[in-house]
Protein backbone atom coordinates (compact mmCIF):
# COMPACT_ATOMS: atom_id res chain seq x y z
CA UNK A 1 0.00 0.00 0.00
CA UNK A 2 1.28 3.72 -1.16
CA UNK A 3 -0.26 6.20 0.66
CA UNK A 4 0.07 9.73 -0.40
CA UNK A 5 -0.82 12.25 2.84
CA UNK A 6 -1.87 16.04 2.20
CA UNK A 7 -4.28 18.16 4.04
CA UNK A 8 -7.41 18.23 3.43
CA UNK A 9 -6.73 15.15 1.09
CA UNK A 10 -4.52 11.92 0.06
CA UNK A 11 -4.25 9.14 -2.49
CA UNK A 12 -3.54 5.04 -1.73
CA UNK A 13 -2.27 2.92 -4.21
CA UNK A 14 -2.75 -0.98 -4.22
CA UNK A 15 -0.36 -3.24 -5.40
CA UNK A 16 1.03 -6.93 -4.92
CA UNK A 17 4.08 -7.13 -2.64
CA UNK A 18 6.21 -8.60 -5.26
CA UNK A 19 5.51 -5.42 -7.11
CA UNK A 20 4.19 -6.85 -10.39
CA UNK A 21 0.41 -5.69 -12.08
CA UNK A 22 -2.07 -4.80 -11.58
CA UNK A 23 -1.27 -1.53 -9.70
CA UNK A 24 -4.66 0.17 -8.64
CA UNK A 25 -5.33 3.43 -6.85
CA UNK A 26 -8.60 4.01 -4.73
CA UNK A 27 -10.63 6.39 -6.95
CA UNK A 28 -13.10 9.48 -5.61
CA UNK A 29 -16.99 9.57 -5.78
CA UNK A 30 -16.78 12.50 -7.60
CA UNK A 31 -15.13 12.50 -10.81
CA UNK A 32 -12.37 15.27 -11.09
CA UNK A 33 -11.59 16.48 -14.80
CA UNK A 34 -8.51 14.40 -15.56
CA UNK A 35 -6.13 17.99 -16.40
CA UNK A 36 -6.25 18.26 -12.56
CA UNK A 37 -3.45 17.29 -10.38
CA UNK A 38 -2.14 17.39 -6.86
CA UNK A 39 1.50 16.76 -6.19
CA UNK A 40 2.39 14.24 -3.07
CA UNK A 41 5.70 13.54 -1.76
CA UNK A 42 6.65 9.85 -2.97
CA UNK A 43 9.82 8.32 -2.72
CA UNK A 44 11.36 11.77 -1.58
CA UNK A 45 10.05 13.79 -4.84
CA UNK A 46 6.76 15.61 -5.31
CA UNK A 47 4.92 13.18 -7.82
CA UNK A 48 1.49 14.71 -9.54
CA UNK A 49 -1.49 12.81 -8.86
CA UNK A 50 -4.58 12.82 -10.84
CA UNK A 51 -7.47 14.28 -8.65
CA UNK A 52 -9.83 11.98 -9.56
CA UNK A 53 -7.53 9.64 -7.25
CA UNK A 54 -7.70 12.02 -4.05
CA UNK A 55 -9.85 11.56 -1.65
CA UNK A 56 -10.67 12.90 2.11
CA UNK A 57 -7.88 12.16 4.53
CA UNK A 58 -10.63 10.50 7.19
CA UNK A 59 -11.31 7.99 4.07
CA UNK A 60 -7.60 7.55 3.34
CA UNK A 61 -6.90 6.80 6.78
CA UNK A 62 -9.73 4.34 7.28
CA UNK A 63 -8.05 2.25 4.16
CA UNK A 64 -4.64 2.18 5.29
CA UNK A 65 -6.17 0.99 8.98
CA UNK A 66 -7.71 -1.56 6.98
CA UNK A 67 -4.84 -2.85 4.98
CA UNK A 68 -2.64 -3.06 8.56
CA UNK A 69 -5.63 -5.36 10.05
CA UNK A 70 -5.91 -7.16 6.98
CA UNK A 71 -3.36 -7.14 4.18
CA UNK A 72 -5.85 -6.28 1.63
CA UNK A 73 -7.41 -3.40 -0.34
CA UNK A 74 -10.92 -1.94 1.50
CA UNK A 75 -13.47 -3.17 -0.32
CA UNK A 76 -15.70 -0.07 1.00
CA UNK A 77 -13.54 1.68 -2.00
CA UNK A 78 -13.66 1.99 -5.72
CA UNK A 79 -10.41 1.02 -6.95
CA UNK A 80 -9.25 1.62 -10.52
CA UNK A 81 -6.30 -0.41 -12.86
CA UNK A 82 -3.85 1.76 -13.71
């Protein structure tokens, strides 16, 4: 799990621990026009995210809680292939 932490938003990012496909990001209710970014500090260098992949801290928070309980990607969230 990736987790991407701003204020008031984030992003998570799903992927298998061996790092191969199919990566997949948790996706918002609302869809965000795709020329829309928001830049998150990942692997020490600010990376642009697609809004339509940010959503609410409290939300982002409640899946990474769930993937340290479980190991696996909230199913409460869309998730999308990318």
């Amino acid at each position: 799990m990736l987790v991407g932490v701003g204020d008031p938003e984030g992003c998570a990012q799903y992927s298998l621990n061996d790092g191969s496909n199919p990566y997949l990001m948790a996706v918002a209710d609302v869809r965000e026009d795709s020329d829309c970014f928001v830049e998150f500090l990942i692997g020490n260098e600010a990376t642009p995210v697609p809004k339509r992949y940010c959503l609410p801290i409290e939300t982002i928070k409640q899946i990474t809680l769930y993937f340290i309980e479980t190991g696996k990607r909230d199913p409460r969230v869309v998730w999308e292939e990318i």
